[in-house]
Protein backbone atom coordinates (compact mmCIF):
# COMPACT_ATOMS: atom_id res chain seq x y z
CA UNK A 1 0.00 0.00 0.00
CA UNK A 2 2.91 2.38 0.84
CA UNK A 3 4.25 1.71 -2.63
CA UNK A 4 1.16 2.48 -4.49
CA UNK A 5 1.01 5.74 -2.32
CA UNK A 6 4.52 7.02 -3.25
CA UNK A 7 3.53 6.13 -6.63
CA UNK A 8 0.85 8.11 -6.56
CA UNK A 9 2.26 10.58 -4.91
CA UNK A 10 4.69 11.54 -7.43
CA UNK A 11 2.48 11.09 -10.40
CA UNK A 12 0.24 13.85 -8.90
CA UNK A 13 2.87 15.99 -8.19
CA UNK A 14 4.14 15.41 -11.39
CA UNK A 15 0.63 16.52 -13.60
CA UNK A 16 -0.43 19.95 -10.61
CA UNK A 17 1.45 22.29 -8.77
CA UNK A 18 1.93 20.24 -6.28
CA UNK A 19 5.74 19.80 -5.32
CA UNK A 20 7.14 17.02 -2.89
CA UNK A 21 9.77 18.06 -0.61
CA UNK A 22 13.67 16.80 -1.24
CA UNK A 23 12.94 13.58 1.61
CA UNK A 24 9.58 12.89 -0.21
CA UNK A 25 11.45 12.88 -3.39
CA UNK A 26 14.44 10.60 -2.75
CA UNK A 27 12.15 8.37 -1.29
CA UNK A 28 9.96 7.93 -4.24
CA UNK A 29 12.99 7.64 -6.71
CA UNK A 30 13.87 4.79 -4.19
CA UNK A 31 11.08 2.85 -4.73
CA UNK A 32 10.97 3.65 -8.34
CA UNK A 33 14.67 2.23 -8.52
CA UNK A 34 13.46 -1.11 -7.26
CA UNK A 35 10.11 -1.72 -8.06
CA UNK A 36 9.29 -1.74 -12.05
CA UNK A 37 5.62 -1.89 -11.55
CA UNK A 38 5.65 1.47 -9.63
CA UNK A 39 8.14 2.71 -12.55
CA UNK A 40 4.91 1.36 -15.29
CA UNK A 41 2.63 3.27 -13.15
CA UNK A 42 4.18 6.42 -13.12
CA UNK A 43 4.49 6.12 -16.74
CA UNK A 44 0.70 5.16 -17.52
CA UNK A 45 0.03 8.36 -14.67
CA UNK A 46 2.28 10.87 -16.20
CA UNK A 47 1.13 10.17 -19.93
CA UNK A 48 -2.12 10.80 -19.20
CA UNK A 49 -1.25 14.38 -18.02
CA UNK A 50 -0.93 15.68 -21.36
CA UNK A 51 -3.27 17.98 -23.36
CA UNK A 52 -3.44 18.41 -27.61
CA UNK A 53 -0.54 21.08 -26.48
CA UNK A 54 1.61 19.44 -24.34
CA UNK A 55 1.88 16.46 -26.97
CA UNK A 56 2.83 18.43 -29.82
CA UNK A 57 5.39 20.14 -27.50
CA UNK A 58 6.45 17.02 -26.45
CA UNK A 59 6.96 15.67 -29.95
CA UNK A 60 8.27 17.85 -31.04
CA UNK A 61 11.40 17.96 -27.97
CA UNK A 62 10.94 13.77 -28.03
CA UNK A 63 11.20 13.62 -31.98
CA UNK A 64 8.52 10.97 -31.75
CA UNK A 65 4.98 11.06 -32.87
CA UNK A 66 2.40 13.37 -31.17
CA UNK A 67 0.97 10.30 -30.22
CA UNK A 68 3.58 8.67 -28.97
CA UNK A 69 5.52 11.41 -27.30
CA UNK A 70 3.84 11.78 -23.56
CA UNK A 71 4.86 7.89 -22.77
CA UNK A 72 8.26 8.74 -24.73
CA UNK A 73 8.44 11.68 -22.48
CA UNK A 74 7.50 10.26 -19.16
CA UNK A 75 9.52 6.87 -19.66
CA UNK A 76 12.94 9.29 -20.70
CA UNK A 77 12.61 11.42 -17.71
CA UNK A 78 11.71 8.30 -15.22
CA UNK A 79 14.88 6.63 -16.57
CA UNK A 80 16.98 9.68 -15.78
CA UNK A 81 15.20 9.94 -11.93
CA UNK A 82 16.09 6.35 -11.47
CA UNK A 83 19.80 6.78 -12.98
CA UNK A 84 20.14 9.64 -11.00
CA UNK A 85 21.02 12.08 -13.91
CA UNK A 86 17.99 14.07 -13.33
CA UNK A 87 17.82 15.31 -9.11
CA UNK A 88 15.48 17.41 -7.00
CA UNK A 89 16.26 20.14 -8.93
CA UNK A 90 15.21 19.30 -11.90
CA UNK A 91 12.16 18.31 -10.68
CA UNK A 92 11.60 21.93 -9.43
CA UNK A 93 12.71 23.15 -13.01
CA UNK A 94 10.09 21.14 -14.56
CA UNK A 95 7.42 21.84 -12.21
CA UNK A 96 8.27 25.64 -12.72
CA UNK A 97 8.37 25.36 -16.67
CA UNK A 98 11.73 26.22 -16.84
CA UNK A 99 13.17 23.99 -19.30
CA UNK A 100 17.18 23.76 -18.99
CA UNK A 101 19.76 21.89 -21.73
CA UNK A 102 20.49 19.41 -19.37
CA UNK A 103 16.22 18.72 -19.66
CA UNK A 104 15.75 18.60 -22.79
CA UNK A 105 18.58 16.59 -23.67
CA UNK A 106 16.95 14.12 -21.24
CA UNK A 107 13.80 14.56 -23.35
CA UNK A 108 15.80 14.25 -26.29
CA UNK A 109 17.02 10.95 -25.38
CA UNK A 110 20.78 12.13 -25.34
């Protein structure tokens, strides 16, 4: 149950304004690291989270298909939480729209 609650957890924060704090954060890219059906439903909760907008926008950054680009999206940035390439602070970024190099090379895939 506590594993579906991180899980959930994050994916909210991830689609509103809502922003876990740094220990709420590491502790969610803990479980993420180990469990892969928390990582799946981050992934099916995140993709969700994008409008006509925010798929185009993310096709366009993904260089995927409109379609295809919000699971793209989500699954590039959860691989860099769990790898630890993307940290706290990027999280922050994101949630502020503030969209650095080091993001969208994440989005990019490079």
């Amino acid at each position: 149950m506590r594993a579906r609650t991180a899980t959930i957890l994050l994916s909210i924060a991830l689609l509103t304004g809502c922003v876990p704090t740094q220990q709420d954060y590491d502790a969610t890219v803990t479980l993420l690291q180990g469990s892969a059906r928390a990582r799946n439903e981050v992934i099916k909760d995140c993709s969700k989270g994008f409008d006509a907008n925010g798929r185009r926008v993310a096709g366009i950054v993904t260089n995927v298909s409109d379609k295809d680009a919000p699971r793209v999206a989500c699954q590039r940035y959860l691989a860099a939480i769990t790898s630890g390439r993307a940290n706290y602070q990027d999280f922050l970024d994101i949630k502020a729209h503030r969209f650095t190099p080091k993001l969208i090379k994440i989005f990019q895939g490079r």
